[in-house]
C-alpha atoms as a PDB file:
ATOM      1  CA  UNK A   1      19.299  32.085  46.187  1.00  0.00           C
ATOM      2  CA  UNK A   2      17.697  28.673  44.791  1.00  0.00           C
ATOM      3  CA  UNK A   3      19.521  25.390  44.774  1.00  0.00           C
ATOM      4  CA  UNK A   4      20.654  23.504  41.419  1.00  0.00           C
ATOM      5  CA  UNK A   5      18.446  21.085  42.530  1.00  0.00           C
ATOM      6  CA  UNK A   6      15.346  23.317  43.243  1.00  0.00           C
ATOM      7  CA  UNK A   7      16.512  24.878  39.985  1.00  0.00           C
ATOM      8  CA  UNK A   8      16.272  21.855  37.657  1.00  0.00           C
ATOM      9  CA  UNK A   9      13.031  20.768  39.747  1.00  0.00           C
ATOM     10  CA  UNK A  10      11.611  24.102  38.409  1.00  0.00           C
ATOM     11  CA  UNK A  11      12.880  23.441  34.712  1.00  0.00           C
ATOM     12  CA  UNK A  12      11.675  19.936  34.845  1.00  0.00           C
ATOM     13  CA  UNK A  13       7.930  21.345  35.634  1.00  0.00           C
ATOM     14  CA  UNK A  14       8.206  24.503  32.863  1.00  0.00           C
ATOM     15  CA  UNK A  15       8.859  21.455  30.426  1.00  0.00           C
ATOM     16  CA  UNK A  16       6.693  18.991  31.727  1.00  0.00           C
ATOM     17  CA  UNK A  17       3.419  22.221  31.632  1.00  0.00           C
ATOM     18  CA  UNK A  18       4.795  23.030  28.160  1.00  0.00           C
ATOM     19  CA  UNK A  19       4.598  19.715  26.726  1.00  0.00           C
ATOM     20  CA  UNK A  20       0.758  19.976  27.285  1.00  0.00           C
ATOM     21  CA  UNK A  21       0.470  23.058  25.474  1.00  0.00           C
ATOM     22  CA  UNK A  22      -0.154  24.711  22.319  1.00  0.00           C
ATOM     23  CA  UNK A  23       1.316  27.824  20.775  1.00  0.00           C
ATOM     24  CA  UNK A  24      -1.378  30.191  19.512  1.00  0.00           C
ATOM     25  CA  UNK A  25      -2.477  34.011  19.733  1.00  0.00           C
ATOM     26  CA  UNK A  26      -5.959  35.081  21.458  1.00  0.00           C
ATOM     27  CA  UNK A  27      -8.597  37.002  19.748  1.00  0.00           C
ATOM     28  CA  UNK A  28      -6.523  40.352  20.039  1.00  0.00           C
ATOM     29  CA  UNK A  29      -3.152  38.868  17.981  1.00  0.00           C
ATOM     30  CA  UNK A  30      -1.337  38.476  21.127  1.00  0.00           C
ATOM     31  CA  UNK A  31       0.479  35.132  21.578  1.00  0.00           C
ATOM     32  CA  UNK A  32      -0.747  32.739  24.569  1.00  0.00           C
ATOM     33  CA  UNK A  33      -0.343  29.361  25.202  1.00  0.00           C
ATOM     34  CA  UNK A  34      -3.912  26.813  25.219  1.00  0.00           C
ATOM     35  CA  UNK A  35      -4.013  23.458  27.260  1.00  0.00           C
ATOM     36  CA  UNK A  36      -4.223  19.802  25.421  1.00  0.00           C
ATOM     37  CA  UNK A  37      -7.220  18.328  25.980  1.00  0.00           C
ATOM     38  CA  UNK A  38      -6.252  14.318  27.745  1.00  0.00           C
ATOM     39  CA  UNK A  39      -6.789  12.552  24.527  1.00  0.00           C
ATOM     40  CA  UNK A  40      -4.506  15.253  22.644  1.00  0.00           C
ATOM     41  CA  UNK A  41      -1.987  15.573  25.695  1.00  0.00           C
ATOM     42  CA  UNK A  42      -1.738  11.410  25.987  1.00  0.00           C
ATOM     43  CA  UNK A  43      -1.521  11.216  22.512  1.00  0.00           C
ATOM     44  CA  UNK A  44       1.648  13.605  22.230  1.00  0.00           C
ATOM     45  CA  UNK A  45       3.292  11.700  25.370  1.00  0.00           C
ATOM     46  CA  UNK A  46       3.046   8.247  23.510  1.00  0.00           C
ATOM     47  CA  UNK A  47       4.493  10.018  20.302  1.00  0.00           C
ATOM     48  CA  UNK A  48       7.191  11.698  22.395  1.00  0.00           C
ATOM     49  CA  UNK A  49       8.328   8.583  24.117  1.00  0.00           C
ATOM     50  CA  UNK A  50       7.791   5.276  21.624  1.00  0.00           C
ATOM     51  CA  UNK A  51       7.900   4.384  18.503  1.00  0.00           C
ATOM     52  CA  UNK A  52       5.313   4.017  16.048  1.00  0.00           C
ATOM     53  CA  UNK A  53       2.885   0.444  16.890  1.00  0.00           C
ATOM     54  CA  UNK A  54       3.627  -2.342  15.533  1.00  0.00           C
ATOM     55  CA  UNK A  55       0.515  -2.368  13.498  1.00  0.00           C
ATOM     56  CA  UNK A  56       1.137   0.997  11.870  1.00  0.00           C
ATOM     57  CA  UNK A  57       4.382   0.004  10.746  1.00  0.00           C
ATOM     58  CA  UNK A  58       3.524  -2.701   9.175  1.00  0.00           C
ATOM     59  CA  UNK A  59       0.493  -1.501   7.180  1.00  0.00           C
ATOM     60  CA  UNK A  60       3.304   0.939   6.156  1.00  0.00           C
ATOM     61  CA  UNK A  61       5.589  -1.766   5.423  1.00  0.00           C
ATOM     62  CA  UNK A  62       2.861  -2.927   3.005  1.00  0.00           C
ATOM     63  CA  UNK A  63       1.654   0.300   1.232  1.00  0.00           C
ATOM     64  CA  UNK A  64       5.446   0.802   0.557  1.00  0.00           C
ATOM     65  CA  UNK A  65       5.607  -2.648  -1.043  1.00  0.00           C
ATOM     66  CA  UNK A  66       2.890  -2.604  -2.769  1.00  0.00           C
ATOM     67  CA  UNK A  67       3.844   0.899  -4.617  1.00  0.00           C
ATOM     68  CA  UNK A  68       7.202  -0.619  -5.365  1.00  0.00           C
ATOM     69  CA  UNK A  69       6.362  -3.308  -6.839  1.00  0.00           C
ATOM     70  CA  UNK A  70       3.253  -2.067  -9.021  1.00  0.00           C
ATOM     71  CA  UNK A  71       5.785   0.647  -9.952  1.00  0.00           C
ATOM     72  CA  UNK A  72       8.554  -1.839 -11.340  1.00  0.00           C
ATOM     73  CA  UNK A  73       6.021  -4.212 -13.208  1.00  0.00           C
ATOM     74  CA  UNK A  74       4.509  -1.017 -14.847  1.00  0.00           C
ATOM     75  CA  UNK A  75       7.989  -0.748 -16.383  1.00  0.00           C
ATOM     76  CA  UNK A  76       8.956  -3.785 -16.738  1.00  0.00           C
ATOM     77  CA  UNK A  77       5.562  -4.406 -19.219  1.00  0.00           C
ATOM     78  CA  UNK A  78       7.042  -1.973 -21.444  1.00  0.00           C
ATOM     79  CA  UNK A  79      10.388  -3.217 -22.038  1.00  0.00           C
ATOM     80  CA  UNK A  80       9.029  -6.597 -22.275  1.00  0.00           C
ATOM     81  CA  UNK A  81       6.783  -5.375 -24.950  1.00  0.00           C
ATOM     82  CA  UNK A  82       9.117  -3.883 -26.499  1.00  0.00           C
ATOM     83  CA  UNK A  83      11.760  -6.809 -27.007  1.00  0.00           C
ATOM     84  CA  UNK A  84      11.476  -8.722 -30.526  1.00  0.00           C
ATOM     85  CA  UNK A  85       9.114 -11.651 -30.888  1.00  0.00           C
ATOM     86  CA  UNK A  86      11.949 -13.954 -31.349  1.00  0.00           C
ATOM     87  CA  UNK A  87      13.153 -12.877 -27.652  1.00  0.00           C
ATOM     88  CA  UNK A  88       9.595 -13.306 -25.515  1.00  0.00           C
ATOM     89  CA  UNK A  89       8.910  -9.935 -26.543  1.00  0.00           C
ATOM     90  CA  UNK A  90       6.208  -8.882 -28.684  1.00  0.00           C
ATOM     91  CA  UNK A  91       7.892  -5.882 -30.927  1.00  0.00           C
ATOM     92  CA  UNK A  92       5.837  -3.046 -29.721  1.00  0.00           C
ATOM     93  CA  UNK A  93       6.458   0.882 -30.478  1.00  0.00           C
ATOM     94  CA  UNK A  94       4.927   3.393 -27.925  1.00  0.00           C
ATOM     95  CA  UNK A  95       1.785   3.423 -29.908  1.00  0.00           C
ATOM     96  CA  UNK A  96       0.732   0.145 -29.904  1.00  0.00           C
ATOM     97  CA  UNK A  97       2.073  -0.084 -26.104  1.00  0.00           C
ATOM     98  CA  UNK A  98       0.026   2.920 -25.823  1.00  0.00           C
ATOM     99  CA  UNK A  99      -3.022   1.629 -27.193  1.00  0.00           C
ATOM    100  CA  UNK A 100      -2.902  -1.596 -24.790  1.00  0.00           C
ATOM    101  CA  UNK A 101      -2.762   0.048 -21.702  1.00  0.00           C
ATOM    102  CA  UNK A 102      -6.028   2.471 -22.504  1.00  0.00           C
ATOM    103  CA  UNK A 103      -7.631  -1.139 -21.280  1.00  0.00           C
ATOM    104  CA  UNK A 104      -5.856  -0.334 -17.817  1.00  0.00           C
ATOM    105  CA  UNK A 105      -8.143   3.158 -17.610  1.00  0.00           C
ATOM    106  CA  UNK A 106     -11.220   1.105 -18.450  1.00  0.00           C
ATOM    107  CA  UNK A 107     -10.457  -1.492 -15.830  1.00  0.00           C
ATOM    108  CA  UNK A 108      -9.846   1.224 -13.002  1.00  0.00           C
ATOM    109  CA  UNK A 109     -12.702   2.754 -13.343  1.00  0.00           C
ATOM    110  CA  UNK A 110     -15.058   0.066 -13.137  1.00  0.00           C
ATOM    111  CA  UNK A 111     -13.562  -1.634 -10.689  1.00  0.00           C
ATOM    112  CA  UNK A 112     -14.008   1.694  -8.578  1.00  0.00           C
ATOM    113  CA  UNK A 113     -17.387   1.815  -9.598  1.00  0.00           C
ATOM    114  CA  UNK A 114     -18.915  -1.100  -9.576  1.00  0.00           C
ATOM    115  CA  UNK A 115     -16.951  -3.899  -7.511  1.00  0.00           C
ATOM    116  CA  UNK A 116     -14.826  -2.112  -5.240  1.00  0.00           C
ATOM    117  CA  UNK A 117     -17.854  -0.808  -2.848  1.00  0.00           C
ATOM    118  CA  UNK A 118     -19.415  -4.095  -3.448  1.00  0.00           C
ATOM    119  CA  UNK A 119     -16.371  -6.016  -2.491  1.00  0.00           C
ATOM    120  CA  UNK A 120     -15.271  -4.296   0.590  1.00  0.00           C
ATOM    121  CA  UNK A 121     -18.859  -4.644   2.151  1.00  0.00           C
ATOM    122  CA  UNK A 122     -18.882  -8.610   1.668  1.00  0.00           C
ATOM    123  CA  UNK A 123     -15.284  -9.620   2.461  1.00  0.00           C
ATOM    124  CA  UNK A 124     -14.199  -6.895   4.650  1.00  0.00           C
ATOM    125  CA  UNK A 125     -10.585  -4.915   3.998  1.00  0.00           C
ATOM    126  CA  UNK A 126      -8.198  -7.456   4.937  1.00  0.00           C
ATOM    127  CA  UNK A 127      -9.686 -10.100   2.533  1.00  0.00           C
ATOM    128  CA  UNK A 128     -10.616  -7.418   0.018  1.00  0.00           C
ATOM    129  CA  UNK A 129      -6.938  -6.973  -0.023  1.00  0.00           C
ATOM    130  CA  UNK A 130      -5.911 -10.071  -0.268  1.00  0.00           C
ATOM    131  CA  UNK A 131      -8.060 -10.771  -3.321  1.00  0.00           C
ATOM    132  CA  UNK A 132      -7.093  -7.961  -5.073  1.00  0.00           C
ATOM    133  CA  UNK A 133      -2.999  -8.904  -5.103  1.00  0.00           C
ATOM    134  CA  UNK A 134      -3.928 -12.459  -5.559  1.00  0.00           C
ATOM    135  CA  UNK A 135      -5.528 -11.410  -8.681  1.00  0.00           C
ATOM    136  CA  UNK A 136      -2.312  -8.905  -9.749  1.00  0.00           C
ATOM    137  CA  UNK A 137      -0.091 -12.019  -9.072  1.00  0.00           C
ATOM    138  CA  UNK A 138      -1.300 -14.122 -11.011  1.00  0.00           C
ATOM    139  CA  UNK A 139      -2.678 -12.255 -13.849  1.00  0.00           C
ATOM    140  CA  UNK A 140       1.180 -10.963 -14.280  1.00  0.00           C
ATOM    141  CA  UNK A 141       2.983 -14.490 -13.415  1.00  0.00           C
ATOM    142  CA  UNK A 142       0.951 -15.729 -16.674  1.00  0.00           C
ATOM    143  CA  UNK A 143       2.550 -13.622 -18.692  1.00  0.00           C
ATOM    144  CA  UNK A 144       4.777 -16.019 -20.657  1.00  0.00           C
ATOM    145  CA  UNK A 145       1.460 -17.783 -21.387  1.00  0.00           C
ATOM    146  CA  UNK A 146       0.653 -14.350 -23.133  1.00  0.00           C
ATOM    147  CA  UNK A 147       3.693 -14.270 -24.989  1.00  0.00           C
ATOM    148  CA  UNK A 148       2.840 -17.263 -26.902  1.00  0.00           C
ATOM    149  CA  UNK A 149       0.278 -14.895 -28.588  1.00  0.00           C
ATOM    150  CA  UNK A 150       3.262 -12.759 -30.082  1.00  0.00           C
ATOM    151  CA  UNK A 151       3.822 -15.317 -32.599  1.00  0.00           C
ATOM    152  CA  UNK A 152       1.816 -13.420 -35.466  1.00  0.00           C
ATOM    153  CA  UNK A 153       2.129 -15.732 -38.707  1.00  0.00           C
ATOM    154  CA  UNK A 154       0.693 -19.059 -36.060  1.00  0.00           C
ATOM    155  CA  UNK A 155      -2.098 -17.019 -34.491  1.00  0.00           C
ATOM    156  CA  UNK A 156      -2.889 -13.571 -36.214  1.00  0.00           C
ATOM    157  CA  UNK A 157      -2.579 -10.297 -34.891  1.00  0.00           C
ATOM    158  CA  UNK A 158      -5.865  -9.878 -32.819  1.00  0.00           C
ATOM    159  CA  UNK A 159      -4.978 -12.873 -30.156  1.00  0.00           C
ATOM    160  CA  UNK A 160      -1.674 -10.433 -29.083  1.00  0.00           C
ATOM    161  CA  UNK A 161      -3.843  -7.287 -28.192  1.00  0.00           C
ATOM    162  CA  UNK A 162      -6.750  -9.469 -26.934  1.00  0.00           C
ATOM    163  CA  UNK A 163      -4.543 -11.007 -24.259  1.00  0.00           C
ATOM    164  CA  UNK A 164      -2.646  -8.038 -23.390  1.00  0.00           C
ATOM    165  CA  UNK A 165      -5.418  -5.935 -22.670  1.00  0.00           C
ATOM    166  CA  UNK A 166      -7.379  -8.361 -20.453  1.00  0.00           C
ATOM    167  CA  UNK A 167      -3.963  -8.395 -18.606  1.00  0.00           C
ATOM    168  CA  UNK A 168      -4.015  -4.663 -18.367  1.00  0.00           C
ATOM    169  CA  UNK A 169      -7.944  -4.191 -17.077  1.00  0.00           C
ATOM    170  CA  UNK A 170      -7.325  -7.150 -14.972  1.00  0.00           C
ATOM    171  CA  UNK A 171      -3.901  -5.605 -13.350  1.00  0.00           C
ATOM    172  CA  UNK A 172      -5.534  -2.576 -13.184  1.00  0.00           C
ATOM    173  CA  UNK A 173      -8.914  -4.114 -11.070  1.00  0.00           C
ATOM    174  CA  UNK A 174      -6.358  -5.774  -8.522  1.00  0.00           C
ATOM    175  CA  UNK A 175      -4.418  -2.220  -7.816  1.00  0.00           C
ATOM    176  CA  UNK A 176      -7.891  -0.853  -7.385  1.00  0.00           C
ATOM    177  CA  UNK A 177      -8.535  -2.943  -4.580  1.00  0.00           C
ATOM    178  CA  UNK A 178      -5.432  -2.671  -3.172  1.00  0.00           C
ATOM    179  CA  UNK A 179      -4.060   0.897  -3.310  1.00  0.00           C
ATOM    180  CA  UNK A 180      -7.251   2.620  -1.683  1.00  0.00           C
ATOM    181  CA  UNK A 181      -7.758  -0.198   0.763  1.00  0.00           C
ATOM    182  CA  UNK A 182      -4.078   0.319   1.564  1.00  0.00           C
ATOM    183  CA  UNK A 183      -4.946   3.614   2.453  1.00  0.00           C
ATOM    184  CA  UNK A 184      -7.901   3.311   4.621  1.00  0.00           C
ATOM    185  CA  UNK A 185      -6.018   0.939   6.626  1.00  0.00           C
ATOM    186  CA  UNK A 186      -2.619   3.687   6.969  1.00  0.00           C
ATOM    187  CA  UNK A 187      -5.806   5.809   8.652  1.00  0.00           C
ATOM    188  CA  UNK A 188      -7.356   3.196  11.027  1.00  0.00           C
ATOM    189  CA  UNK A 189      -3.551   2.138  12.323  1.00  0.00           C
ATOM    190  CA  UNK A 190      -2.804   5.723  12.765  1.00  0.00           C
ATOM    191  CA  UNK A 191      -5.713   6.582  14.452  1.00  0.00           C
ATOM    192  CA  UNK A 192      -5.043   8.927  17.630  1.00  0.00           C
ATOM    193  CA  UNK A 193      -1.384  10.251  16.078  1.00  0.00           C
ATOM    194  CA  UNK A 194      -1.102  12.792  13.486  1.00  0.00           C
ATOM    195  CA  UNK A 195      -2.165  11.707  10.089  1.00  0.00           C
ATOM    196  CA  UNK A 196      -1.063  14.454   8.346  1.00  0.00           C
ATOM    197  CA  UNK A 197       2.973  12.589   9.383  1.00  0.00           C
ATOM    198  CA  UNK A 198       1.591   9.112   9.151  1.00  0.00           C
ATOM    199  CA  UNK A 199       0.884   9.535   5.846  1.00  0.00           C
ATOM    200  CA  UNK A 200       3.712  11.863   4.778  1.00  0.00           C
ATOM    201  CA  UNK A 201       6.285   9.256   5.848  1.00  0.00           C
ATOM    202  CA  UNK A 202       3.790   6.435   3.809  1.00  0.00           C
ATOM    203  CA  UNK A 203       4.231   8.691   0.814  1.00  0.00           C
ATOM    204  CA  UNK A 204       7.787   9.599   1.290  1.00  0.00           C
ATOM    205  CA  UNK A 205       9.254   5.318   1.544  1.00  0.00           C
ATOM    206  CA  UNK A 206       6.501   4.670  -1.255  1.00  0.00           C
ATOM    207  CA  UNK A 207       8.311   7.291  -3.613  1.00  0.00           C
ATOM    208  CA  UNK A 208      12.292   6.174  -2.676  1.00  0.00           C
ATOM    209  CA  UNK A 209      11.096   2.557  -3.057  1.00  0.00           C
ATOM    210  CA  UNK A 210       9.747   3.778  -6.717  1.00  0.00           C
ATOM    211  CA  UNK A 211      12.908   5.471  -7.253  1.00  0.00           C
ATOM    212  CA  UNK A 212      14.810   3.094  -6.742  1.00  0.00           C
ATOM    213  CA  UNK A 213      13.244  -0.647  -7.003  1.00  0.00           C
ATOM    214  CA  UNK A 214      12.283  -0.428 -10.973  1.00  0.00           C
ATOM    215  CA  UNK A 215      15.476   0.623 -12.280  1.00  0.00           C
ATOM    216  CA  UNK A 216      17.064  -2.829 -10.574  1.00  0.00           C
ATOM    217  CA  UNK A 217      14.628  -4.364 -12.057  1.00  0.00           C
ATOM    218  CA  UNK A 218      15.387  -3.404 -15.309  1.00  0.00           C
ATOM    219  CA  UNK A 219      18.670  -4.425 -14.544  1.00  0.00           C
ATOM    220  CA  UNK A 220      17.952  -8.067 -13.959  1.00  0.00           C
ATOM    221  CA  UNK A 221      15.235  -7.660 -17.076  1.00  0.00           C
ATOM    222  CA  UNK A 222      18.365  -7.192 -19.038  1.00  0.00           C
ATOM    223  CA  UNK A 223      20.691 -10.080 -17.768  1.00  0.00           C
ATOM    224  CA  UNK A 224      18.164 -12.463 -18.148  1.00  0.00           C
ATOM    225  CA  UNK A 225      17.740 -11.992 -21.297  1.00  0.00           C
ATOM    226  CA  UNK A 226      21.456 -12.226 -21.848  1.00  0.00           C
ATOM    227  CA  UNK A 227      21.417 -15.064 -19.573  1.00  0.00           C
ATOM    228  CA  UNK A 228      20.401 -17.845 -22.359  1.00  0.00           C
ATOM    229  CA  UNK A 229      18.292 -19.299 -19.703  1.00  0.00           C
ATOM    230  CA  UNK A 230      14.646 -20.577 -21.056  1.00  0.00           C
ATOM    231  CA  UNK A 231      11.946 -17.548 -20.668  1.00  0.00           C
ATOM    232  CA  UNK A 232      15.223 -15.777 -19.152  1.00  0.00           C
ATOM    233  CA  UNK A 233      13.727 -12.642 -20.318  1.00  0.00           C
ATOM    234  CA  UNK A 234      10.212 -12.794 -17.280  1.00  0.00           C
ATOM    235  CA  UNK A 235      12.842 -13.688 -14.424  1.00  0.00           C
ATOM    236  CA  UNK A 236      12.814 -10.392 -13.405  1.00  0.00           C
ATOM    237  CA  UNK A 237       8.627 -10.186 -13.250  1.00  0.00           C
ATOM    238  CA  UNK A 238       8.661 -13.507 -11.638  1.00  0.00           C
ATOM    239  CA  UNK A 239      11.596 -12.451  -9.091  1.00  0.00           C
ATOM    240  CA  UNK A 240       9.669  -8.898  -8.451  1.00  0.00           C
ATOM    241  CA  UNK A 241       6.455 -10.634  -7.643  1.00  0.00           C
ATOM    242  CA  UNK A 242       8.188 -13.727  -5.140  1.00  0.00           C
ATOM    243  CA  UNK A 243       9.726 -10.559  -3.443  1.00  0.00           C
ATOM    244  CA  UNK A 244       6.518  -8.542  -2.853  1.00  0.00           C
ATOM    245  CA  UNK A 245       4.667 -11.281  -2.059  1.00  0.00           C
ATOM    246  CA  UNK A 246       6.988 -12.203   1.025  1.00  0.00           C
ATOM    247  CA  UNK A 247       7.047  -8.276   1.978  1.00  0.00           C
ATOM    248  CA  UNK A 248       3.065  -8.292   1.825  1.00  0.00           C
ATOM    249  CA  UNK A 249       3.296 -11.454   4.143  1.00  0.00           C
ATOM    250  CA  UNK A 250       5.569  -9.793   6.414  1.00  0.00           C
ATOM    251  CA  UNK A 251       2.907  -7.248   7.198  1.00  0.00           C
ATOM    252  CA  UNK A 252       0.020  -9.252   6.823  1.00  0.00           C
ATOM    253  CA  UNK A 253      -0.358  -9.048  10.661  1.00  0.00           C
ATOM    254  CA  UNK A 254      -0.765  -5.425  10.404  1.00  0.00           C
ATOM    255  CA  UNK A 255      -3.546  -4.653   7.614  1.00  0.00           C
ATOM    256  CA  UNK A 256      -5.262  -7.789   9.394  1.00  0.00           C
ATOM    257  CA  UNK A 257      -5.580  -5.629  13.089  1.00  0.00           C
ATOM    258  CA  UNK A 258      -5.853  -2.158  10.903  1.00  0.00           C
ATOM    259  CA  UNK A 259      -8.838  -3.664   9.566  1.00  0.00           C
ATOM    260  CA  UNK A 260     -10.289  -4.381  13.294  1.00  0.00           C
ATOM    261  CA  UNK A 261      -9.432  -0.922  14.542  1.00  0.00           C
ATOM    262  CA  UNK A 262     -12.692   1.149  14.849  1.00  0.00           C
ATOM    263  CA  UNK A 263     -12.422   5.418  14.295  1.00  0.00           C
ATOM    264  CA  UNK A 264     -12.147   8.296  17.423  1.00  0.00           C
ATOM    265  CA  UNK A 265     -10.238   5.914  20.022  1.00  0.00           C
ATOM    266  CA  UNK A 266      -6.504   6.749  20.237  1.00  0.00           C
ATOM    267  CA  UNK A 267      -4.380   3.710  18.983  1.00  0.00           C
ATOM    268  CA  UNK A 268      -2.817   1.845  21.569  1.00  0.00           C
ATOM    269  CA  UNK A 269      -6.859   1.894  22.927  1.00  0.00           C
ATOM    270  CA  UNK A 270      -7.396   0.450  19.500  1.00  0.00           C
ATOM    271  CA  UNK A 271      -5.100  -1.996  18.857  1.00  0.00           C
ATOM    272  CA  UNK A 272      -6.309  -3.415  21.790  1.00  0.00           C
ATOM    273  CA  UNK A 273      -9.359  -3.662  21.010  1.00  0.00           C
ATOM    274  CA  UNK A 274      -8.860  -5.153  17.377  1.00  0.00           C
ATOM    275  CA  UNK A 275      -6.532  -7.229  19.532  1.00  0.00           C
ATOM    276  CA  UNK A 276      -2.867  -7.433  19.822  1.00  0.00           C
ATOM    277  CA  UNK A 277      -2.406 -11.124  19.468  1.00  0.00           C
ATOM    278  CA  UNK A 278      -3.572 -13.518  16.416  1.00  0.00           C
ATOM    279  CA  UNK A 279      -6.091 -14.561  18.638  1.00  0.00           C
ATOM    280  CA  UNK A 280      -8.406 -11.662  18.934  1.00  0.00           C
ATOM    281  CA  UNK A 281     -12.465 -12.074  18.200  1.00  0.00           C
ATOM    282  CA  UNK A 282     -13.774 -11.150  14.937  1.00  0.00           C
ATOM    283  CA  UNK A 283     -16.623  -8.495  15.161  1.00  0.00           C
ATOM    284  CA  UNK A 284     -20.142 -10.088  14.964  1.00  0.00           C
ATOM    285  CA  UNK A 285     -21.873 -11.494  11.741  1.00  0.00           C
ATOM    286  CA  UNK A 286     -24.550  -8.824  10.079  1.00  0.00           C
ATOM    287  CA  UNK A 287     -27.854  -9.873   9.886  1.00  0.00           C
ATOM    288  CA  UNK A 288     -27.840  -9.565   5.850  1.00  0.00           C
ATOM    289  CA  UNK A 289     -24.966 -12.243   5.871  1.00  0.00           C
ATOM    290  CA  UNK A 290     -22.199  -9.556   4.615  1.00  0.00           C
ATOM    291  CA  UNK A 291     -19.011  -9.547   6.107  1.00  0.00           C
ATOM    292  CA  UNK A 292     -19.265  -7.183   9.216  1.00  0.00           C
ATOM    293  CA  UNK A 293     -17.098  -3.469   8.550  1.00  0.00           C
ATOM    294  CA  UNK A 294     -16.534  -0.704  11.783  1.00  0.00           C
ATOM    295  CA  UNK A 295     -17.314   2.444  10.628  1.00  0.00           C
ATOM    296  CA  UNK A 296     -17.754   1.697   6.772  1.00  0.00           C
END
């Protein structure tokens, strides 16, 4: 009879030749097992024994950001709407609030086709990134500039919607450069693994943050108003925005490497070539001047 120990050597190897396998059936319907090819099989050991890189989880860390807080000032513009002139509001029913946000559609969609394409090819994703929420930020910290506008009997009615709906095409631009550029980035950090999880999990934190994030908002909408303090009633927007913008920092790192990584290498091959360190090269110039992009 067999030792333990020549036992558990034996058990060690089945595991060891299973791990490089796939489950499948043959032509005939008849199950049978097919061998990884290296990529596949070293791809599956770095899965199996680490965790996520540190450049995929922070692109993560900044998708899941970014849909939280787009998600809370969504909300937040229509209970701020919706409080009385006399409060920083500007006394809007859902048709009216409504009507506003149609600008939002018409913003989107020219953004997507006309500068989005355009942008990407002369600043490159990172930058194109880092436009777009430097435009969201401070089209919505202005906002108590646009509530001056709810004062009807000083400056009409037309001002109010005039400056609310640039606000809503312009916040609606910025998430267009942001949202799909998030994306491609998720992609080029998870290149090698198994997007189909990559992106799952993305999805997954992006929804609990939406679940959860606006409603606290709302909260601290509602004791700053109570508060008494001057323009109490944007210190939630204001707080909302200082937060994201330190999460976005945190990951900056990240979506600056994702943007370096270049399609069909595994990722640890690819990290290290975008470079691990701050230091890293950027990719050479293109002769037309416009900022130079790996694989689109």
């Amino acid at each position: 009879r067999s030792s333990p120990a020549a036992a558990d050597d034996d058990a060690r190897q089945l595991r060891r030749s299973l791990s490089n396998t796939v489950t499948g059936t043959d032509p005939g319907g008849a199950p049978r097992s097919y061998p990884l090819a290296q990529g596949e099989a070293g791809a599956r050991e770095v899965a199996r024994r680490q965790c996520y890189p540190r450049v995929l989880l922070e692109t993560g860390l900044v998708y899941v950001v970014l849909s939280g807080a787009v998600s809370a000032t969504s909300q937040l513009f229509v209970l701020m709407v919706s409080y009385p002139a006399d409060k920083g509001g500007f006394g809007f029913g859902p048709a009216q609030i409504g009507m506003v946000q149609n600008a939002a559609a018409a913003g989107l969609l020219l953004t997507q086709q006309l500068v989005y394409p355009r942008i990407c090819k002369r600043l490159g994703f990172f930058r194109t990134f880092v436009f777009g929420w430097t435009l969201y930020a401070t089209v919505w910290a202005l906002f108590p500039v646009y509530s001056l506008f709810a004062d009807t009997a000083r400056y009409g009615s037309a001002p109010r919607y005039i400056a609310l709906c640039l606000l809503q095409a312009f916040s609606a631009c910025a998430c267009g450069l942001c949202f799909p550029t998030s994306f491609v980035l998720i992609n080029r950090a998870s290149e090698g693994m198994d997007k189909g999880v990559v992106n799952g999990w993305s999805n997954s934190c992006g929804a609990l943050v939406r679940a959860l994030w606006p409603p606290l908002t709302a909260w601290m909408l509602g004791a700053g108003a109570a508060s008494g303090l001057p323009d109490g009633v944007f210190l939630a927007l204001h707080i909302n925005l200082l937060l994201a913008t330190l999460g976005l920092l945190r990951g900056s790192w990240g979506i600056r490497t994702a943007g370096r990584i270049e399609f069909g290498k595994p990722n640890g091959e690819a990290a290290a070539a975008a470079g691990a360190g701050e230091g890293s090269a950027p990719a050479a110039p293109r002769s037309d001047g416009a900022a130079p992009l790996i694989d689109g």
